[in-house]
PDB file of N, CA and C in Angstrom:
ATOM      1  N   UNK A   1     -41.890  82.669  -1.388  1.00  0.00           N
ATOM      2  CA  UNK A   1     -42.961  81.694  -1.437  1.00  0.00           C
ATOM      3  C   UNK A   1     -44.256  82.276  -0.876  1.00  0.00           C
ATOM      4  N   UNK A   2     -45.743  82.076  -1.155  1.00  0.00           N
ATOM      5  CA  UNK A   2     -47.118  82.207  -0.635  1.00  0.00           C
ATOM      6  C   UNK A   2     -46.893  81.826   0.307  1.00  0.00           C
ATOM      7  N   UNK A   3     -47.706  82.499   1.332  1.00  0.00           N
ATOM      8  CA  UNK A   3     -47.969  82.222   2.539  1.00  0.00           C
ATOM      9  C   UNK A   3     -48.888  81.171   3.142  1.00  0.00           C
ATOM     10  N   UNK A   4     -49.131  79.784   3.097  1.00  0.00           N
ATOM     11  CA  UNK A   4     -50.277  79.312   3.522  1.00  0.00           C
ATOM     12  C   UNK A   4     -51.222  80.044   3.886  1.00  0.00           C
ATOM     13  N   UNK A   5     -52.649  79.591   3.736  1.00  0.00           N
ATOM     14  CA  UNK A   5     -54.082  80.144   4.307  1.00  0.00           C
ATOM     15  C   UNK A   5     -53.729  79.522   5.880  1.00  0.00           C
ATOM     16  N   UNK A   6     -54.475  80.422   6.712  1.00  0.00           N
ATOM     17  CA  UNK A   6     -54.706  80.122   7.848  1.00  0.00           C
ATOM     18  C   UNK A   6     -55.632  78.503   7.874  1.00  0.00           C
ATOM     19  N   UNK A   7     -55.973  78.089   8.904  1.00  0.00           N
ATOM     20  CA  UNK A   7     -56.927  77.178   9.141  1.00  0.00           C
ATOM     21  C   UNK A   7     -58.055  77.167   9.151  1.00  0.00           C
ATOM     22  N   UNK A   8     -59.258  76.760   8.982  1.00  0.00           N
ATOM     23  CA  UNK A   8     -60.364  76.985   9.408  1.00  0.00           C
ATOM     24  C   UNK A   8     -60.780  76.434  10.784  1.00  0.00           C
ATOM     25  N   UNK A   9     -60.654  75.596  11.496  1.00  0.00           N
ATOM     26  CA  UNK A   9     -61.143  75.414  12.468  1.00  0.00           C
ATOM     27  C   UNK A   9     -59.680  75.751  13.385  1.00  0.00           C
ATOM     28  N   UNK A  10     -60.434  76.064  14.630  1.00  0.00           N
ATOM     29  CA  UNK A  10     -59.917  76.483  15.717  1.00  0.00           C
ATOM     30  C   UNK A  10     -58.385  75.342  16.149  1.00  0.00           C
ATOM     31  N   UNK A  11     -59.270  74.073  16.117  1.00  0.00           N
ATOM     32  CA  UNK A  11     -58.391  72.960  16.531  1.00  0.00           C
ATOM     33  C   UNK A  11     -56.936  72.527  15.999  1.00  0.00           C
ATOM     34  N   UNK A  12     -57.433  73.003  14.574  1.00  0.00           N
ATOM     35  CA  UNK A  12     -56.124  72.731  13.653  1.00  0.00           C
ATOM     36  C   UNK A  12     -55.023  73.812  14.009  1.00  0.00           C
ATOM     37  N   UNK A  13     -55.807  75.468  14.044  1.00  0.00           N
ATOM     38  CA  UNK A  13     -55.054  76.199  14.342  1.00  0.00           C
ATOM     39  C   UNK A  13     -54.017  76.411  15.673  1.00  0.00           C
ATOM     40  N   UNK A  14     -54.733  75.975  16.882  1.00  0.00           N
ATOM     41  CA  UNK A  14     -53.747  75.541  17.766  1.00  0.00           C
ATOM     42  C   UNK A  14     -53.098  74.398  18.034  1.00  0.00           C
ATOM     43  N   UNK A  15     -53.362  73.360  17.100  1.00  0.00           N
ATOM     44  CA  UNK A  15     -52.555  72.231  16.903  1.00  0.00           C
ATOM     45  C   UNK A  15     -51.077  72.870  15.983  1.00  0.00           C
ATOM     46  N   UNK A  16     -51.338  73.991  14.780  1.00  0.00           N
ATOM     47  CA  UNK A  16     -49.978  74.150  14.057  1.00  0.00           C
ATOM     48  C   UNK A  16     -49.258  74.739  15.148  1.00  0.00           C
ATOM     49  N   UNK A  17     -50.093  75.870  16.335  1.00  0.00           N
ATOM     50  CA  UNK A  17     -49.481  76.897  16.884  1.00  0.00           C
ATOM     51  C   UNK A  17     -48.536  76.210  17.937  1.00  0.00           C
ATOM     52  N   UNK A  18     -48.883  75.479  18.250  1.00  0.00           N
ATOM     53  CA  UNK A  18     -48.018  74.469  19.056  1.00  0.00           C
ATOM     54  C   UNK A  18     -46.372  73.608  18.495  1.00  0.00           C
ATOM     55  N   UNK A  19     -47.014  72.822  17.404  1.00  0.00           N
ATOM     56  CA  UNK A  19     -45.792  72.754  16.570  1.00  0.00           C
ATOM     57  C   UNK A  19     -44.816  73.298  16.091  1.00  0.00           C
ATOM     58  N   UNK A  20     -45.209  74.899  16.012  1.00  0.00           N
ATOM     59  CA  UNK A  20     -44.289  76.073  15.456  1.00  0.00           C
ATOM     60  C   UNK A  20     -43.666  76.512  16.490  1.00  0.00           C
ATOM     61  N   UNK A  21     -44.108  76.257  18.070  1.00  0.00           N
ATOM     62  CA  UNK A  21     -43.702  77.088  19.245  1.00  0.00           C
ATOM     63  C   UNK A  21     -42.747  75.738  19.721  1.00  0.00           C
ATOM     64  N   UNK A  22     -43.049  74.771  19.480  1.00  0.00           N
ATOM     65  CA  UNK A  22     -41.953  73.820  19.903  1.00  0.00           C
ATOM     66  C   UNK A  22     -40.822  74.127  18.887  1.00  0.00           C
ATOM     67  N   UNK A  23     -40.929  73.927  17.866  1.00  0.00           N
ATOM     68  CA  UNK A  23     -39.985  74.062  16.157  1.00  0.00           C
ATOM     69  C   UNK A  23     -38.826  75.519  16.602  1.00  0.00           C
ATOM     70  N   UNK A  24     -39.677  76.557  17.180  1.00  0.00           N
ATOM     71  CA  UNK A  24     -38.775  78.089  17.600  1.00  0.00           C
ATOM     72  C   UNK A  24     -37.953  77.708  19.479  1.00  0.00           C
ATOM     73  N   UNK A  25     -38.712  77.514  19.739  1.00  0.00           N
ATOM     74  CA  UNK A  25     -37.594  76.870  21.483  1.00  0.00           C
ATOM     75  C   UNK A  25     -36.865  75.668  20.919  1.00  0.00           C
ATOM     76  N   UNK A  26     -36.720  74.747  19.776  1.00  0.00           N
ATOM     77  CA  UNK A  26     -35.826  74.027  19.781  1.00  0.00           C
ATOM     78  C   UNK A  26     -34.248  74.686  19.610  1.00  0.00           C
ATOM     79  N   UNK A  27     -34.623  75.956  19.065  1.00  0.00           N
ATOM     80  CA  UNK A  27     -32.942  76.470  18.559  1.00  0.00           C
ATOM     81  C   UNK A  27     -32.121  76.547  17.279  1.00  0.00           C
ATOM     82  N   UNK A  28     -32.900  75.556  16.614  1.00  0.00           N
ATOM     83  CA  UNK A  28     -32.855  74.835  15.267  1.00  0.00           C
ATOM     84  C   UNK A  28     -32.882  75.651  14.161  1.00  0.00           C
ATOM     85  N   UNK A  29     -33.483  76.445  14.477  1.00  0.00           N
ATOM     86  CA  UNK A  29     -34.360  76.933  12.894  1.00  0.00           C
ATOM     87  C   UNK A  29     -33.383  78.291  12.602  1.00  0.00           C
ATOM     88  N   UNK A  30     -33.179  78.397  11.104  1.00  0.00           N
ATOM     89  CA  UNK A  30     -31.849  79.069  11.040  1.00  0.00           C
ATOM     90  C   UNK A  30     -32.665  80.673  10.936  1.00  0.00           C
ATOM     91  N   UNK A  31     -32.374  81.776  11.185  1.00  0.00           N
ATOM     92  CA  UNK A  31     -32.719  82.909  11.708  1.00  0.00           C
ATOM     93  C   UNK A  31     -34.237  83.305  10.487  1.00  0.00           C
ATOM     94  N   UNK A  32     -33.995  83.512   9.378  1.00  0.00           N
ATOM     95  CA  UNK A  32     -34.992  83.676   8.295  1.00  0.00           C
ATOM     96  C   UNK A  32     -35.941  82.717   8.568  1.00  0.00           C
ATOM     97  N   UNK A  33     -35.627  81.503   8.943  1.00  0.00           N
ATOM     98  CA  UNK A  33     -37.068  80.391   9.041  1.00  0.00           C
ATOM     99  C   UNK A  33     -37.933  80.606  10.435  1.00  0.00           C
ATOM    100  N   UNK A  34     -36.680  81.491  11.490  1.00  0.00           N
ATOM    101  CA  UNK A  34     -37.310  81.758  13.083  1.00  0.00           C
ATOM    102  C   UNK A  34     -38.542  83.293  12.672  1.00  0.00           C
ATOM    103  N   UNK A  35     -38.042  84.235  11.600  1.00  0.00           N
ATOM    104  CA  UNK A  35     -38.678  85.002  11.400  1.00  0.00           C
ATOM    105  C   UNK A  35     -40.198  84.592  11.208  1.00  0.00           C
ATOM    106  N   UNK A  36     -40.115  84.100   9.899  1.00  0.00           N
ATOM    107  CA  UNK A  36     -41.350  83.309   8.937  1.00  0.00           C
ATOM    108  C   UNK A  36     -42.142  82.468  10.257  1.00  0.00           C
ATOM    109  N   UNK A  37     -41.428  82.064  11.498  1.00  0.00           N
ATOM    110  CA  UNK A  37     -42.101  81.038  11.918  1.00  0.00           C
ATOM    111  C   UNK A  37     -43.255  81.972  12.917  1.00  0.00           C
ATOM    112  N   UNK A  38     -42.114  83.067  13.416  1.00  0.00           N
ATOM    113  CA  UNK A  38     -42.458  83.922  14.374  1.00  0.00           C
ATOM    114  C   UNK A  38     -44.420  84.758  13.691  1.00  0.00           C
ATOM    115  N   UNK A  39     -44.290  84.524  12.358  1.00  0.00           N
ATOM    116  CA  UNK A  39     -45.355  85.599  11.886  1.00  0.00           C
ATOM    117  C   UNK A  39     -46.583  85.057  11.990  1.00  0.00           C
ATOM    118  N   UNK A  40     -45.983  83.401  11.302  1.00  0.00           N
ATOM    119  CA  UNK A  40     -47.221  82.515  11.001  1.00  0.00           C
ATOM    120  C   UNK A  40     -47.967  82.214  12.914  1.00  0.00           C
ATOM    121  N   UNK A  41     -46.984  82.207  13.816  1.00  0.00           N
ATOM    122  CA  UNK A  41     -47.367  82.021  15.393  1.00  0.00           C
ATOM    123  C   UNK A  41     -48.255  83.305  15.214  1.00  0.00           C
ATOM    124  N   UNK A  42     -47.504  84.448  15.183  1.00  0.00           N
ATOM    125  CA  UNK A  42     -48.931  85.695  15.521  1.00  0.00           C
ATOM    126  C   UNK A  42     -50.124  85.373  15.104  1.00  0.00           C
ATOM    127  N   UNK A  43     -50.267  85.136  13.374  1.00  0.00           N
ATOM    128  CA  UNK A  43     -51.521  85.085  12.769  1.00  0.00           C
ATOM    129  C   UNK A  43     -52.257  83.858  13.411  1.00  0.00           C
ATOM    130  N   UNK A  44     -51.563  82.822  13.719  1.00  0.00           N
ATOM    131  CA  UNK A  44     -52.600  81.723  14.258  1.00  0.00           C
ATOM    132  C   UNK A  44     -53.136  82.131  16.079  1.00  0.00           C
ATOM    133  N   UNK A  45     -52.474  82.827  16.256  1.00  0.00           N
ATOM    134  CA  UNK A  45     -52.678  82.988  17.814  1.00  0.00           C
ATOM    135  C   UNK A  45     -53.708  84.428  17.800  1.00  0.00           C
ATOM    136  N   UNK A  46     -53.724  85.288  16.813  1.00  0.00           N
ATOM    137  CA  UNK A  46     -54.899  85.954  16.468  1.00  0.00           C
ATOM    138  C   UNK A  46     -56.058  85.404  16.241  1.00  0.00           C
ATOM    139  N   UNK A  47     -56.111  84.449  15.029  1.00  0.00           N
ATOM    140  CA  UNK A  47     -56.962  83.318  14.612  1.00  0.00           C
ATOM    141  C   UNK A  47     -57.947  82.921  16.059  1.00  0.00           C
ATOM    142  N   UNK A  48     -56.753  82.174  16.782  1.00  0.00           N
ATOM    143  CA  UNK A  48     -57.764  81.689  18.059  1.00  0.00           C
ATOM    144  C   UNK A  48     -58.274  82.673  18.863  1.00  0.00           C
ATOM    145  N   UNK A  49     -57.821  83.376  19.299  1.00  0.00           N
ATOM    146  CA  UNK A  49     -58.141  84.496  20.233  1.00  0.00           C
ATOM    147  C   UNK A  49     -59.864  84.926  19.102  1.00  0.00           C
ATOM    148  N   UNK A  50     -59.742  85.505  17.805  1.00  0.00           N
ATOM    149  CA  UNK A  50     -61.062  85.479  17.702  1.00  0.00           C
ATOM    150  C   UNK A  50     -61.771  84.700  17.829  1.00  0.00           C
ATOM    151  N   UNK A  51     -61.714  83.287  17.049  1.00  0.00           N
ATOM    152  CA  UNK A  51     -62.184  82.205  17.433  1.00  0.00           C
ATOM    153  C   UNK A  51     -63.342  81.979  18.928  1.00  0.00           C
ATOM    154  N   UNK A  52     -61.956  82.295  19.877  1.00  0.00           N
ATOM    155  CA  UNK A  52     -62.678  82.132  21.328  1.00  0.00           C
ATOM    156  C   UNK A  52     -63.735  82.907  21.654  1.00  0.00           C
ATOM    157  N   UNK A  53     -63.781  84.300  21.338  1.00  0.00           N
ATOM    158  CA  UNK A  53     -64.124  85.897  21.683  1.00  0.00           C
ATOM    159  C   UNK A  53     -65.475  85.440  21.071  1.00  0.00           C
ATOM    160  N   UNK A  54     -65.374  84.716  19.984  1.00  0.00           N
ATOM    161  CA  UNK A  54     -67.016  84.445  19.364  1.00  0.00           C
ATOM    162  C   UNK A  54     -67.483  83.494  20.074  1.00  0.00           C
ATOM    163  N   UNK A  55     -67.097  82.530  20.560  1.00  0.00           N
ATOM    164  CA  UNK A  55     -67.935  81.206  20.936  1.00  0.00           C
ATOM    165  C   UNK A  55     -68.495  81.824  22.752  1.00  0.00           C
ATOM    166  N   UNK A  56     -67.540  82.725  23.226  1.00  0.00           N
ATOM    167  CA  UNK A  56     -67.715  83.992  24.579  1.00  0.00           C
ATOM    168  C   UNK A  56     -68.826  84.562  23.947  1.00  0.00           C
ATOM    169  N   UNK A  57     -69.185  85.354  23.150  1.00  0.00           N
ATOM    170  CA  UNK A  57     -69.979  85.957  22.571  1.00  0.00           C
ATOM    171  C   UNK A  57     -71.356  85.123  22.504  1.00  0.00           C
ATOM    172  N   UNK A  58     -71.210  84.010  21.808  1.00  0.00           N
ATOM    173  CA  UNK A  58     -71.984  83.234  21.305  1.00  0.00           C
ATOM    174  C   UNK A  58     -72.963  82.790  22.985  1.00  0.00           C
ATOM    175  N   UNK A  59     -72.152  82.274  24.018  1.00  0.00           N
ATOM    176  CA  UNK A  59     -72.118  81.867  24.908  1.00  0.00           C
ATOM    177  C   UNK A  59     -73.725  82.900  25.926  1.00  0.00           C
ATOM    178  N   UNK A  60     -72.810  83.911  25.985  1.00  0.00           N
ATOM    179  CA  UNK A  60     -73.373  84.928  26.272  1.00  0.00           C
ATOM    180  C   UNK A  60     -74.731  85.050  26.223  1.00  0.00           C
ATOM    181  N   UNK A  61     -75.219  84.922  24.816  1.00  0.00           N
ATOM    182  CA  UNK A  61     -76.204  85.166  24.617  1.00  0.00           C
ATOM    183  C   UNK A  61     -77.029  83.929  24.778  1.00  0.00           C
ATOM    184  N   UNK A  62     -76.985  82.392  24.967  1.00  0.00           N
ATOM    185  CA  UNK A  62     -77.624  81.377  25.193  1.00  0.00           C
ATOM    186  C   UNK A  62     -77.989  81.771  26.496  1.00  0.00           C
ATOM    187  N   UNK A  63     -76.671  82.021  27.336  1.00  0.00           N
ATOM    188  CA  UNK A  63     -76.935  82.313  28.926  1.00  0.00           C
ATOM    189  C   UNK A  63     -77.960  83.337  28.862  1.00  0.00           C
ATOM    190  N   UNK A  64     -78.320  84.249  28.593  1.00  0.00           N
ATOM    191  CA  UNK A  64     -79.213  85.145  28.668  1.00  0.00           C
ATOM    192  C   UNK A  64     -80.866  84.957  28.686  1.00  0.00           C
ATOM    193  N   UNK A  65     -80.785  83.729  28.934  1.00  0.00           N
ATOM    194  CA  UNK A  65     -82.620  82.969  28.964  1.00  0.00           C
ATOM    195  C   UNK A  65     -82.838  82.232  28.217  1.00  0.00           C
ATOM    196  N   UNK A  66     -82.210  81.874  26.823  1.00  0.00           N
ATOM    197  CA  UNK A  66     -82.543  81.233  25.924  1.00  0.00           C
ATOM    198  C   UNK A  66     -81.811  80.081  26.413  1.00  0.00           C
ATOM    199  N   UNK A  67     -81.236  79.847  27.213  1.00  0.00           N
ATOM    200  CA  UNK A  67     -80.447  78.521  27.523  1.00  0.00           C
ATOM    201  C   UNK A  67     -80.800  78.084  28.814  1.00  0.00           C
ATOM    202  N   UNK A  68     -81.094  77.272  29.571  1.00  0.00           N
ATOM    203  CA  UNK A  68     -81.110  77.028  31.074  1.00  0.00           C
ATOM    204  C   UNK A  68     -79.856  76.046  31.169  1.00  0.00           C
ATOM    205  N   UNK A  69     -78.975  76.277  32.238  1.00  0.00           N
ATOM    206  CA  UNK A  69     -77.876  75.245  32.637  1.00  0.00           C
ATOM    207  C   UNK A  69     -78.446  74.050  33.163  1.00  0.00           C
ATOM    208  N   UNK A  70     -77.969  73.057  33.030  1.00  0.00           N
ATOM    209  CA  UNK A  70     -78.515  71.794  33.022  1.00  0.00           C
ATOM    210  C   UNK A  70     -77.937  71.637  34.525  1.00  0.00           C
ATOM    211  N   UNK A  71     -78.929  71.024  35.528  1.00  0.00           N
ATOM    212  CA  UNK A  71     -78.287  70.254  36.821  1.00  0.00           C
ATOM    213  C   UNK A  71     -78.837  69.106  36.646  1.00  0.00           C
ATOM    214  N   UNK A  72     -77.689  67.987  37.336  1.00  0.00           N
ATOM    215  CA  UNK A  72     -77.861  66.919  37.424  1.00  0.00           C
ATOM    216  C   UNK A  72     -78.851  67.007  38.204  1.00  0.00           C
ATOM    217  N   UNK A  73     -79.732  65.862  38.634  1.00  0.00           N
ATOM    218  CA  UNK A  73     -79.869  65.464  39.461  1.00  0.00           C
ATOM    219  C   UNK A  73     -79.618  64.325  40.464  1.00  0.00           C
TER     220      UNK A  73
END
């Protein structure tokens, strides 16, 4: 079978990555489906990790003067 596309947003992607990591500690899943489950976990847990690394990135550069942190007063 095709492999599903990854997600586009971040949220969805650690919403499946979660479901799949509960689905593999249940015990359940018969060895070929623990494989398949095991791959689709890497690629989404890659997914986020860039995800994050950009919005760090992104971050970065607001902090750099173009942004002032807001204090209450």
């Amino acid at each position: 079978p095709a492999e599903l596309p990854l997600p586009y947003r971040y949220e969805a992607a650690l919403a499946e990555l979660d479901t799949l990591s509960l689905a593999m500690e249940s015990g359940r899943l018969p060895l070929d489906e623990l494989l398949v489950a095991y791959r689709r976990g890497a690629a989404l847990l890659a997914l986020c990790r860039d995800r994050l690394q950009s919005v760090e990135a992104q971050v970065k550069v607001l902090e750099d003067g173009q942004l002032k942190p807001w204090r209450a007063s």
